[in-house]
PDB file of N, CA and C in Angstrom:
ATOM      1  N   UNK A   1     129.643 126.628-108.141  1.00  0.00           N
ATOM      2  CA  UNK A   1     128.503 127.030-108.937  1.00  0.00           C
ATOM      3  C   UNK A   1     127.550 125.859-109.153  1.00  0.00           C
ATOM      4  N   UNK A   2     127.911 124.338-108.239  1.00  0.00           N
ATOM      5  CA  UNK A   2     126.670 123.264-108.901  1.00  0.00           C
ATOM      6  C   UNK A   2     125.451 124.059-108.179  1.00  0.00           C
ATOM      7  N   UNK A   3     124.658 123.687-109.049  1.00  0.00           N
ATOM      8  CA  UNK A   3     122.877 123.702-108.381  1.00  0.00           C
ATOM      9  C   UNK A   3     122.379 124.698-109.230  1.00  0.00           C
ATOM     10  N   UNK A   4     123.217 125.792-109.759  1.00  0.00           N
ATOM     11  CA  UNK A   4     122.411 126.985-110.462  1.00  0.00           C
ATOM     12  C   UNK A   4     121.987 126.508-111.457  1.00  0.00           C
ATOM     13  N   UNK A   5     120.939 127.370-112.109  1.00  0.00           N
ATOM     14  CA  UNK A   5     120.178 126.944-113.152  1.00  0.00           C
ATOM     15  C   UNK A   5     119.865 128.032-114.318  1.00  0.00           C
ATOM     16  N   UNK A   6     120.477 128.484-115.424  1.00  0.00           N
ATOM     17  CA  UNK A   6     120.752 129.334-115.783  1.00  0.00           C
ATOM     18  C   UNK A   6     118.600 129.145-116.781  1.00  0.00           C
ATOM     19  N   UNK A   7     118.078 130.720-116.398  1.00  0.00           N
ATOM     20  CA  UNK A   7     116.802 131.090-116.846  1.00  0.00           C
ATOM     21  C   UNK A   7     116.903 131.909-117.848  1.00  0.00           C
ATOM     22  N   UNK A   8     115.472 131.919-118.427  1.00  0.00           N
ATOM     23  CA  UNK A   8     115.085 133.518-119.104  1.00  0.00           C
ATOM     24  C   UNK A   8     115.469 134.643-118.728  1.00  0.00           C
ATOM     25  N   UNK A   9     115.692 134.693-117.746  1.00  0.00           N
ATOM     26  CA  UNK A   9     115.587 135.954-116.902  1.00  0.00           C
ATOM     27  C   UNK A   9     117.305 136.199-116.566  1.00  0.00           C
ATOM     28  N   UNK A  10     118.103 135.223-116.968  1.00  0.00           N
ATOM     29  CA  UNK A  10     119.325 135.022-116.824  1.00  0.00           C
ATOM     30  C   UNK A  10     119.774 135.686-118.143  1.00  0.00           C
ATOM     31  N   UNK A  11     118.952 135.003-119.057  1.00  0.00           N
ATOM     32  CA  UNK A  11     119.535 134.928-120.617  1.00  0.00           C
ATOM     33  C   UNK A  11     119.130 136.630-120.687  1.00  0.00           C
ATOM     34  N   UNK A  12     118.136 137.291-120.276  1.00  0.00           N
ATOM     35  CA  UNK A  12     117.675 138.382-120.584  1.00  0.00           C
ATOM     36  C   UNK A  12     118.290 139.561-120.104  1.00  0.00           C
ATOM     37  N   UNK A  13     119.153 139.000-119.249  1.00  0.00           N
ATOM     38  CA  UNK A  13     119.921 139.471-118.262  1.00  0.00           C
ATOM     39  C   UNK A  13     121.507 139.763-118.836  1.00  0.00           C
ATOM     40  N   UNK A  14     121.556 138.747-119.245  1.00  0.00           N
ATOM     41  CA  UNK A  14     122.865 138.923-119.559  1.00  0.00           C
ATOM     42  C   UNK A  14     122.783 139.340-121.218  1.00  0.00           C
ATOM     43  N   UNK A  15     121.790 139.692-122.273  1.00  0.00           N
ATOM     44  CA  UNK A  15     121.756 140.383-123.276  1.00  0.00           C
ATOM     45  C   UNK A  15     122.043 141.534-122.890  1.00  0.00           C
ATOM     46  N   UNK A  16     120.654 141.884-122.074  1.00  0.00           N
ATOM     47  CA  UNK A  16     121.002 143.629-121.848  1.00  0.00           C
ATOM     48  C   UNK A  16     122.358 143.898-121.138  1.00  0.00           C
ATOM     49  N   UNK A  17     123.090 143.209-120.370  1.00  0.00           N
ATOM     50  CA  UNK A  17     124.472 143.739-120.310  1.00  0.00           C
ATOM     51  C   UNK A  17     125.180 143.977-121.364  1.00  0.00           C
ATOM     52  N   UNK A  18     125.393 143.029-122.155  1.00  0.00           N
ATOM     53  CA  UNK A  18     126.506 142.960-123.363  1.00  0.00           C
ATOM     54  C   UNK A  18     125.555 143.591-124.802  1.00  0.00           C
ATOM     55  N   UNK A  19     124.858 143.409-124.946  1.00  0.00           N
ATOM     56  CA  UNK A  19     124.156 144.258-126.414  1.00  0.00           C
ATOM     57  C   UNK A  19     123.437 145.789-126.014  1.00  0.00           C
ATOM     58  N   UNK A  20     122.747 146.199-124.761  1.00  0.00           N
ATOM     59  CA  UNK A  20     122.649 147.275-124.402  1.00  0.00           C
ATOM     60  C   UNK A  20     121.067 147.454-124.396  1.00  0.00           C
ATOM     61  N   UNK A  21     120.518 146.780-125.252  1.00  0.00           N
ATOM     62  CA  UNK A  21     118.861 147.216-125.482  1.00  0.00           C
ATOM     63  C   UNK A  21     118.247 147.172-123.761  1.00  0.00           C
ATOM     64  N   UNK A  22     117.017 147.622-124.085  1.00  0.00           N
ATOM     65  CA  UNK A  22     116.593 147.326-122.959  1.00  0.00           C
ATOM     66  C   UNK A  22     116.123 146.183-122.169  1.00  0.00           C
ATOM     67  N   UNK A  23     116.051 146.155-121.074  1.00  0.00           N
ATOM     68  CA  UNK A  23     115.232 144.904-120.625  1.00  0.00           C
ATOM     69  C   UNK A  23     114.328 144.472-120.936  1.00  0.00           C
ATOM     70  N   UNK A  24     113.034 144.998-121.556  1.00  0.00           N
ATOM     71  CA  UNK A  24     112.417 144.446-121.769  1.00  0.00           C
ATOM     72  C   UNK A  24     112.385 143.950-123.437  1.00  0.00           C
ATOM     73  N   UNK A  25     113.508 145.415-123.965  1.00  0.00           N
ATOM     74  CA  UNK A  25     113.918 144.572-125.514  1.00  0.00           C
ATOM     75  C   UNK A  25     114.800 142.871-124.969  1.00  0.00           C
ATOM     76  N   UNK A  26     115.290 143.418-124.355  1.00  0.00           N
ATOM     77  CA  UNK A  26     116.250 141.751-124.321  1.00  0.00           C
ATOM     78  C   UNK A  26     115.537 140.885-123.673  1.00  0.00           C
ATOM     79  N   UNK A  27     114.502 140.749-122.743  1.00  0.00           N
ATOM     80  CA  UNK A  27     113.728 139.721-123.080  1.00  0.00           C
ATOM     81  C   UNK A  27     112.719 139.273-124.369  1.00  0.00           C
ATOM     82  N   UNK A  28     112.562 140.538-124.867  1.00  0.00           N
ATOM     83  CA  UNK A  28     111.471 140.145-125.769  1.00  0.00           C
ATOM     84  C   UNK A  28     112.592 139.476-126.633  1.00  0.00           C
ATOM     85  N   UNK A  29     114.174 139.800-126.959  1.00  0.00           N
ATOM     86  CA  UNK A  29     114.561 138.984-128.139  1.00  0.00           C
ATOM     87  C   UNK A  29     115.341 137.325-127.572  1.00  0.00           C
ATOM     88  N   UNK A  30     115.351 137.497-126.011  1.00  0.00           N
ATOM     89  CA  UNK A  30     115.439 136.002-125.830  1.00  0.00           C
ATOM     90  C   UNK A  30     114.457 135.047-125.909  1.00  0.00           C
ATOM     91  N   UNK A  31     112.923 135.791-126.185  1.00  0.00           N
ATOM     92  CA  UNK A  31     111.688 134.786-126.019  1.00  0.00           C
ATOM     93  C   UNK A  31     111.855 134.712-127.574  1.00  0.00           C
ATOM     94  N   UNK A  32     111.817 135.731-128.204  1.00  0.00           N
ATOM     95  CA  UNK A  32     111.481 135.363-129.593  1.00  0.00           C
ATOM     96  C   UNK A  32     112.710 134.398-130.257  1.00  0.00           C
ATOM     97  N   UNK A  33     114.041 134.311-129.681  1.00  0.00           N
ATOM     98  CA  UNK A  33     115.207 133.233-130.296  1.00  0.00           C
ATOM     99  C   UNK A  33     114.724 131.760-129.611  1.00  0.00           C
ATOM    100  N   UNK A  34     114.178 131.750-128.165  1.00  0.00           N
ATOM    101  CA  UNK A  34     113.777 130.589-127.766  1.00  0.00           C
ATOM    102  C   UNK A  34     112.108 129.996-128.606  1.00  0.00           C
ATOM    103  N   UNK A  35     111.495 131.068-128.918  1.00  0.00           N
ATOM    104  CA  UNK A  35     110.214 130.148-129.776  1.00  0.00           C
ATOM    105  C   UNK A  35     110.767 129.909-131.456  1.00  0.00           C
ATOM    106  N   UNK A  36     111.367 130.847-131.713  1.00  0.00           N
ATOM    107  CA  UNK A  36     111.663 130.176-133.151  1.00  0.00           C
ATOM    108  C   UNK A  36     112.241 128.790-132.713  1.00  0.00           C
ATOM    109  N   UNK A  37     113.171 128.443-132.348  1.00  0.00           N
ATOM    110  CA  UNK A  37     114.037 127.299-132.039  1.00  0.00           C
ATOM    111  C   UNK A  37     112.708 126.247-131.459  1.00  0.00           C
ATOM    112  N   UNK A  38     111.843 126.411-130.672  1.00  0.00           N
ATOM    113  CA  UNK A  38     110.664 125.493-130.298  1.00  0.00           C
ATOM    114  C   UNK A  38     109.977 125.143-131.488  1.00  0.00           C
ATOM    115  N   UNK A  39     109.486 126.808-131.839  1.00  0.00           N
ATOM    116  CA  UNK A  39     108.673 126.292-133.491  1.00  0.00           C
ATOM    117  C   UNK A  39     109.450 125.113-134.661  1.00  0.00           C
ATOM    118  N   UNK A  40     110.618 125.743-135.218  1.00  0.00           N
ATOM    119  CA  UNK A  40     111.254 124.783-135.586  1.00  0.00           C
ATOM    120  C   UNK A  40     111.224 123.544-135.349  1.00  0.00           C
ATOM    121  N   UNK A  41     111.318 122.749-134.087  1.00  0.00           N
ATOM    122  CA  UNK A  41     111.493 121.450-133.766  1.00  0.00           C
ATOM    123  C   UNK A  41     109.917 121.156-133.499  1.00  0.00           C
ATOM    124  N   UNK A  42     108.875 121.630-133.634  1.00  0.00           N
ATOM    125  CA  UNK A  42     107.964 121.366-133.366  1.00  0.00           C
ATOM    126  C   UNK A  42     106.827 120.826-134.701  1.00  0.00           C
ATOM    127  N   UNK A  43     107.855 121.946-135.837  1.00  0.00           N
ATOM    128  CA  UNK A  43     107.714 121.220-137.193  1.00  0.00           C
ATOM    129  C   UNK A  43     108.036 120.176-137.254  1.00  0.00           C
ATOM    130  N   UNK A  44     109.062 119.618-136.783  1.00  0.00           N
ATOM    131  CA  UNK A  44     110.175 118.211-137.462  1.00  0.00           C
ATOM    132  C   UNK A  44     111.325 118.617-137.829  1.00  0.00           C
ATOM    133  N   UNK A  45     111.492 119.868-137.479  1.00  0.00           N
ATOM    134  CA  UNK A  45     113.117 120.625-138.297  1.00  0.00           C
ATOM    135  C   UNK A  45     114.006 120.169-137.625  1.00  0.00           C
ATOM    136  N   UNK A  46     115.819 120.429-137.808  1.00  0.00           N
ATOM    137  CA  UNK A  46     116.426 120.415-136.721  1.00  0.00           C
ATOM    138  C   UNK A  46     117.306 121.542-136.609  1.00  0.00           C
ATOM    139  N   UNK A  47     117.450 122.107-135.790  1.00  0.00           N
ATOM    140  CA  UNK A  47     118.182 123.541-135.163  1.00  0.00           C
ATOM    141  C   UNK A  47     119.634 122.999-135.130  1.00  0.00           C
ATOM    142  N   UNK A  48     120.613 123.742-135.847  1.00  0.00           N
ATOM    143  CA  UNK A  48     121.551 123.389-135.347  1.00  0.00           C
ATOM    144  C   UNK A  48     122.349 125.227-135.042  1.00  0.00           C
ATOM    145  N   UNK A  49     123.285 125.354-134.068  1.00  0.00           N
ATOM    146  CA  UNK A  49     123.481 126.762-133.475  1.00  0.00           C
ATOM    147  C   UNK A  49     124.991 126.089-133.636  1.00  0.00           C
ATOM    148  N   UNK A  50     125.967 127.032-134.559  1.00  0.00           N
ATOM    149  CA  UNK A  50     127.632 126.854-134.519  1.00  0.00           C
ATOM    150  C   UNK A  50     128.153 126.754-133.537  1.00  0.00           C
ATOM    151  N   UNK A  51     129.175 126.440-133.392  1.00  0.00           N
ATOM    152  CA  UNK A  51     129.937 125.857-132.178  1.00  0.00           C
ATOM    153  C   UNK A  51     129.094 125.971-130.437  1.00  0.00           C
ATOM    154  N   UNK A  52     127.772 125.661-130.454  1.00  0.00           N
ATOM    155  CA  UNK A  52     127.153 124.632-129.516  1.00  0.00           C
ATOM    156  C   UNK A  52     126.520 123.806-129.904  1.00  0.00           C
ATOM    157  N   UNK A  53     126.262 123.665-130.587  1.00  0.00           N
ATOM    158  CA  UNK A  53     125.115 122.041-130.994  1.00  0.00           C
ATOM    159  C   UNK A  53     124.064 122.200-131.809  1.00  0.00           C
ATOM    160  N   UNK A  54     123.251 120.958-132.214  1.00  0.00           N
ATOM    161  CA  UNK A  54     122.197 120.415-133.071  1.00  0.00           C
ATOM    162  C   UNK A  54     121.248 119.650-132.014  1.00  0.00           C
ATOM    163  N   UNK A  55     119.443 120.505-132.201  1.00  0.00           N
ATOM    164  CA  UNK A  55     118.629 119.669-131.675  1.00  0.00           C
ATOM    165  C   UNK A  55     117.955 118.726-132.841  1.00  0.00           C
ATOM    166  N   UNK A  56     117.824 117.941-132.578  1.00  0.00           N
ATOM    167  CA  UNK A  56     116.897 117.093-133.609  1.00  0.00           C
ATOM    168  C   UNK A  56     115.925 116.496-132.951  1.00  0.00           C
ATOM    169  N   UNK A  57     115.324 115.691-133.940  1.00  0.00           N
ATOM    170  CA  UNK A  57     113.406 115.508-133.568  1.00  0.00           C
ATOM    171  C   UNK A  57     113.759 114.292-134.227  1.00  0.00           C
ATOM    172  N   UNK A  58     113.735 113.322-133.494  1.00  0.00           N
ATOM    173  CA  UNK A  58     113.785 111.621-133.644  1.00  0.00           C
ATOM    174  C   UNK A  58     112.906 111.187-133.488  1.00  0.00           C
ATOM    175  N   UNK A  59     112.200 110.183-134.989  1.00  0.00           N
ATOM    176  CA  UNK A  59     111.068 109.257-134.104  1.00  0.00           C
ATOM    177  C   UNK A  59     111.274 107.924-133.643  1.00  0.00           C
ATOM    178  N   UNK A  60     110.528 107.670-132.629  1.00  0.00           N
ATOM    179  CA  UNK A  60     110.941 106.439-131.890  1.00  0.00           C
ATOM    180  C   UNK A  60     109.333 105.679-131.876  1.00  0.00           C
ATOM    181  N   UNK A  61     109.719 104.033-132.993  1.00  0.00           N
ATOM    182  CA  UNK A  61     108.963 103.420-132.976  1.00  0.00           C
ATOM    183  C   UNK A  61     107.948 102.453-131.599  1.00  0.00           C
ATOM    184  N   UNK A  62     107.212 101.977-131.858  1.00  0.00           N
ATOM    185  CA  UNK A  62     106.528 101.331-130.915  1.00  0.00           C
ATOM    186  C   UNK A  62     107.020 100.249-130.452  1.00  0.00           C
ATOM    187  N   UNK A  63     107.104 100.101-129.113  1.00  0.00           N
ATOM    188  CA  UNK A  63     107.708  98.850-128.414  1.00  0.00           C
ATOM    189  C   UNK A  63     106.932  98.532-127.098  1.00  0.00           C
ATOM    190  N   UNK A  64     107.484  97.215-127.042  1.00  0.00           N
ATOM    191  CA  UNK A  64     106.653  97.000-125.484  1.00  0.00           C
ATOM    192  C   UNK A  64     108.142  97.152-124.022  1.00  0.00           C
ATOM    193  N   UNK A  65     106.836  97.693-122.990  1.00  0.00           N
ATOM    194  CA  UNK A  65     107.908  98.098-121.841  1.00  0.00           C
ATOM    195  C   UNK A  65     106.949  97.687-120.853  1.00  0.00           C
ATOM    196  N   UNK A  66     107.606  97.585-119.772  1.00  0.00           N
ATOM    197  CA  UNK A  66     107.416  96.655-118.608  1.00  0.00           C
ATOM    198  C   UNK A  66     107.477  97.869-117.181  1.00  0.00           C
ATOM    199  N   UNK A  67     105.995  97.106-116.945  1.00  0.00           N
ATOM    200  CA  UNK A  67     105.851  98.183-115.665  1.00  0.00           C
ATOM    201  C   UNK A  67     106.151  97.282-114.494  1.00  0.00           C
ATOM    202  N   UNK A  68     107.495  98.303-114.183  1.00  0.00           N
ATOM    203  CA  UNK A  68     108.403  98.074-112.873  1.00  0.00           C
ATOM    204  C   UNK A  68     107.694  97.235-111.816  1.00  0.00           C
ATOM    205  N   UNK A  69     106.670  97.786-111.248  1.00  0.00           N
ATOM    206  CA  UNK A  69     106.040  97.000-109.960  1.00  0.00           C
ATOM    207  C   UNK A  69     105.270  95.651-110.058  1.00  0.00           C
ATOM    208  N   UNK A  70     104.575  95.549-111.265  1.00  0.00           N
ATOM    209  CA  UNK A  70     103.487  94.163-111.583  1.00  0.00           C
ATOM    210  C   UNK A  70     104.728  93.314-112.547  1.00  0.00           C
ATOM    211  N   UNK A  71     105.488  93.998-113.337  1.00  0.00           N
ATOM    212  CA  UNK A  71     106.207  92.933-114.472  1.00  0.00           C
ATOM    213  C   UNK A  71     105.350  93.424-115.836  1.00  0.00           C
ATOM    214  N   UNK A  72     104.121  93.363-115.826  1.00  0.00           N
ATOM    215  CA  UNK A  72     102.962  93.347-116.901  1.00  0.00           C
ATOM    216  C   UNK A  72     103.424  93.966-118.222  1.00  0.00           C
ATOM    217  N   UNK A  73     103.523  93.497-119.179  1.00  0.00           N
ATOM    218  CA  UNK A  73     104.073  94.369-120.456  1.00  0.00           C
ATOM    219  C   UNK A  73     103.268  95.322-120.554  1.00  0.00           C
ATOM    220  N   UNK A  74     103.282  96.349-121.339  1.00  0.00           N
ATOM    221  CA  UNK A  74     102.317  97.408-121.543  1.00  0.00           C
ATOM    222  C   UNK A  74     103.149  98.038-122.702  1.00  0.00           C
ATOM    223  N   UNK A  75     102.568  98.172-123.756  1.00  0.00           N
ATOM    224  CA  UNK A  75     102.932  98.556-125.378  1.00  0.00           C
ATOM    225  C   UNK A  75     103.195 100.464-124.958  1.00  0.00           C
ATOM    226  N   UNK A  76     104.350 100.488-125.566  1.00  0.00           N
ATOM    227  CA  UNK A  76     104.561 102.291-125.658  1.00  0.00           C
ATOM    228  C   UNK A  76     104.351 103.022-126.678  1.00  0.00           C
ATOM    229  N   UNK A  77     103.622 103.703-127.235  1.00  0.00           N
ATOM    230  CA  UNK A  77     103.148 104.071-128.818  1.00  0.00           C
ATOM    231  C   UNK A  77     104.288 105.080-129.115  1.00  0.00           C
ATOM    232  N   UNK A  78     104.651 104.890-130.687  1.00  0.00           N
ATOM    233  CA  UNK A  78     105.577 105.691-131.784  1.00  0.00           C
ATOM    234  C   UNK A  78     105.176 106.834-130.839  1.00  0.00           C
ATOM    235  N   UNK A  79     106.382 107.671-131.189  1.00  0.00           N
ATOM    236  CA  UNK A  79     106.723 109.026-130.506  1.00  0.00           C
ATOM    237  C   UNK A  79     107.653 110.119-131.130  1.00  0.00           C
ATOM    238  N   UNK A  80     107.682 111.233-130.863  1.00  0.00           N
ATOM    239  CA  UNK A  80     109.264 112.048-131.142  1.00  0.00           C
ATOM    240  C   UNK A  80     109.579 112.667-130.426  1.00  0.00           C
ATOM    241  N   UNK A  81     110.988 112.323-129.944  1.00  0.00           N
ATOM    242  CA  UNK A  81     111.897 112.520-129.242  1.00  0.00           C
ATOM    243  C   UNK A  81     113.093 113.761-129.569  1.00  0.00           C
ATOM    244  N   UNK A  82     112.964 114.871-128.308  1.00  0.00           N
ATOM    245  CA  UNK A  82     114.269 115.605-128.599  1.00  0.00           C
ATOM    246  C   UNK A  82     115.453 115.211-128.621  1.00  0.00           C
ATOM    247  N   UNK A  83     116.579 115.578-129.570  1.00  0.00           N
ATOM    248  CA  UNK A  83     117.673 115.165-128.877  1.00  0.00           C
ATOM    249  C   UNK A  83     118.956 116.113-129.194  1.00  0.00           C
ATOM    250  N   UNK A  84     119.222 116.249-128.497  1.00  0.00           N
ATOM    251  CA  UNK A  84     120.864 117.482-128.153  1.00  0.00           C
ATOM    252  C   UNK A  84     122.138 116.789-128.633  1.00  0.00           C
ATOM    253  N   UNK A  85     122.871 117.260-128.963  1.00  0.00           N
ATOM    254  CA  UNK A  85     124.147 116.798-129.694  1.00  0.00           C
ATOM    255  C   UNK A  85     125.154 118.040-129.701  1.00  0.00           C
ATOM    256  N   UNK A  86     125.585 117.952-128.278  1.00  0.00           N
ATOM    257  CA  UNK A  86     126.705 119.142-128.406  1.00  0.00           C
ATOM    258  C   UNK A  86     127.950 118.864-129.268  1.00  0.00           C
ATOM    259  N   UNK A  87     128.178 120.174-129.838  1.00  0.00           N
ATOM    260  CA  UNK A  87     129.401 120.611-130.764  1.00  0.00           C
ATOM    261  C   UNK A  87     130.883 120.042-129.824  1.00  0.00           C
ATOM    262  N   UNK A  88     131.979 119.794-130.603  1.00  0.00           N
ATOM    263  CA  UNK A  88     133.163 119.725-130.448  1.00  0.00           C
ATOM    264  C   UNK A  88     133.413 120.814-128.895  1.00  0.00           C
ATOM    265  N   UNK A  89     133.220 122.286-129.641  1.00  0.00           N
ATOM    266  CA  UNK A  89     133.518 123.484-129.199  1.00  0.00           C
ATOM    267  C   UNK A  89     133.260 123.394-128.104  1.00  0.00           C
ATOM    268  N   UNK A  90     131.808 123.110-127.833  1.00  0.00           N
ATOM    269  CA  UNK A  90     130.806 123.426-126.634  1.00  0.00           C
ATOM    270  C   UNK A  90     131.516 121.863-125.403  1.00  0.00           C
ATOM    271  N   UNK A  91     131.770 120.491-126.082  1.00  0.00           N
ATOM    272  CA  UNK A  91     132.416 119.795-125.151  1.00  0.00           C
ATOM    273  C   UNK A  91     133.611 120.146-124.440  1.00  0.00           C
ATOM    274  N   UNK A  92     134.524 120.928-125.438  1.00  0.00           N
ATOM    275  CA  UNK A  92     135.745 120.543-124.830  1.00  0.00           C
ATOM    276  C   UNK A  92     135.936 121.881-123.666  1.00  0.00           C
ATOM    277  N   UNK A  93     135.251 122.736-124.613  1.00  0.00           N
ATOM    278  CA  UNK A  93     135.135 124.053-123.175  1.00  0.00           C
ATOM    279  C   UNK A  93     134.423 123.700-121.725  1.00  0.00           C
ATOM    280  N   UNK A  94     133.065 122.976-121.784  1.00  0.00           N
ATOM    281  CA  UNK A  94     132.634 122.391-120.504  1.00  0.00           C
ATOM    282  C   UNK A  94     133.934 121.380-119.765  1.00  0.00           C
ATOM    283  N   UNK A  95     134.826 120.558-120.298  1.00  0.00           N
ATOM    284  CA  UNK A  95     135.570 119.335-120.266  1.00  0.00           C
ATOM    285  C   UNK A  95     136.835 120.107-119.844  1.00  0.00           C
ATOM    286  N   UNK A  96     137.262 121.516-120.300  1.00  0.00           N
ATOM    287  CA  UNK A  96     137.970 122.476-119.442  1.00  0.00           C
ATOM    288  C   UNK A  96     138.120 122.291-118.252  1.00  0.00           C
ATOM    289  N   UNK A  97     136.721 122.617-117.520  1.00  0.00           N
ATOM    290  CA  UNK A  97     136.605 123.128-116.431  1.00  0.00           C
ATOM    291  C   UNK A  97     136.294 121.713-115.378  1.00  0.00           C
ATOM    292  N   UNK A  98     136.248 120.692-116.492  1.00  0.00           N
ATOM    293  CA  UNK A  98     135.916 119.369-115.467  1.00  0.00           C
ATOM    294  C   UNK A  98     136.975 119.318-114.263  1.00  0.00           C
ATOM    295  N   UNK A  99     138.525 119.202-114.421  1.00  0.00           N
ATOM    296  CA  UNK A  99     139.007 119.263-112.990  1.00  0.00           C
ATOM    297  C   UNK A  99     138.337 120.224-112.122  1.00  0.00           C
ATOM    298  N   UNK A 100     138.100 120.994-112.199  1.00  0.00           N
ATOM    299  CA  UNK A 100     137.525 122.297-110.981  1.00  0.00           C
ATOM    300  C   UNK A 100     136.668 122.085-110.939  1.00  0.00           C
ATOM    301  N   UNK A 101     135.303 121.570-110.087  1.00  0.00           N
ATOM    302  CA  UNK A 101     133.892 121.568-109.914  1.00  0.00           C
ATOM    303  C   UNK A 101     133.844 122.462-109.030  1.00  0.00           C
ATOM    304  N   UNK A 102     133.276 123.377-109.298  1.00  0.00           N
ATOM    305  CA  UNK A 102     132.789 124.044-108.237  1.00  0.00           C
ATOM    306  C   UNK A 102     131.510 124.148-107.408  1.00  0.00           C
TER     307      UNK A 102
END
């Protein structure tokens, strides 16, 4: 299974199997669970979803960084940064399947 890339159209996909609504209900309620969760972090909030994880919204102060080809410093301005923090749950089930790659 490396290379797949699980979509909207995946997620929407696999609602309407298991909850029953329609397709186009189960996309409309995977877009609307994926923009709340955007809106949220777009405030400064942080999402956290039970046994898979917490996104948070980190800010990352100003520093200087160095462009690879000249050397030349070049200043990087304050920013915020996503960041993912999978659950216990969500590691050890991926960490399962680590002997078997498929």
């Amino acid at each position: 299974m490396k290379g797949n890339t699980v979509t909207r159209a995946h997620l929407a996909e696999a609602v309407y199997q298991e909850v029953g609504l329609s397709r186009n209900e189960s996309a409309e309620l995977v877009d609307s669970v994926l923009n709340e969760i955007s809106d949220a972090l777009a405030r400064g909030e942080s999402v956290k979803i039970s046994s898979f994880g917490s996104f948070l919204v980190r800010m990352k102060g100003e520093r200087i960084g160095r462009n690879p080809k000249t050397g030349e410093e070049v200043p990087i301005k304050p920013r915020r940064v996503l960041v993912f923090r999978s659950s216990h749950v969500l590691k050890d089930r991926v960490n399962k399947g680590a002997g078997n790659p498929a």
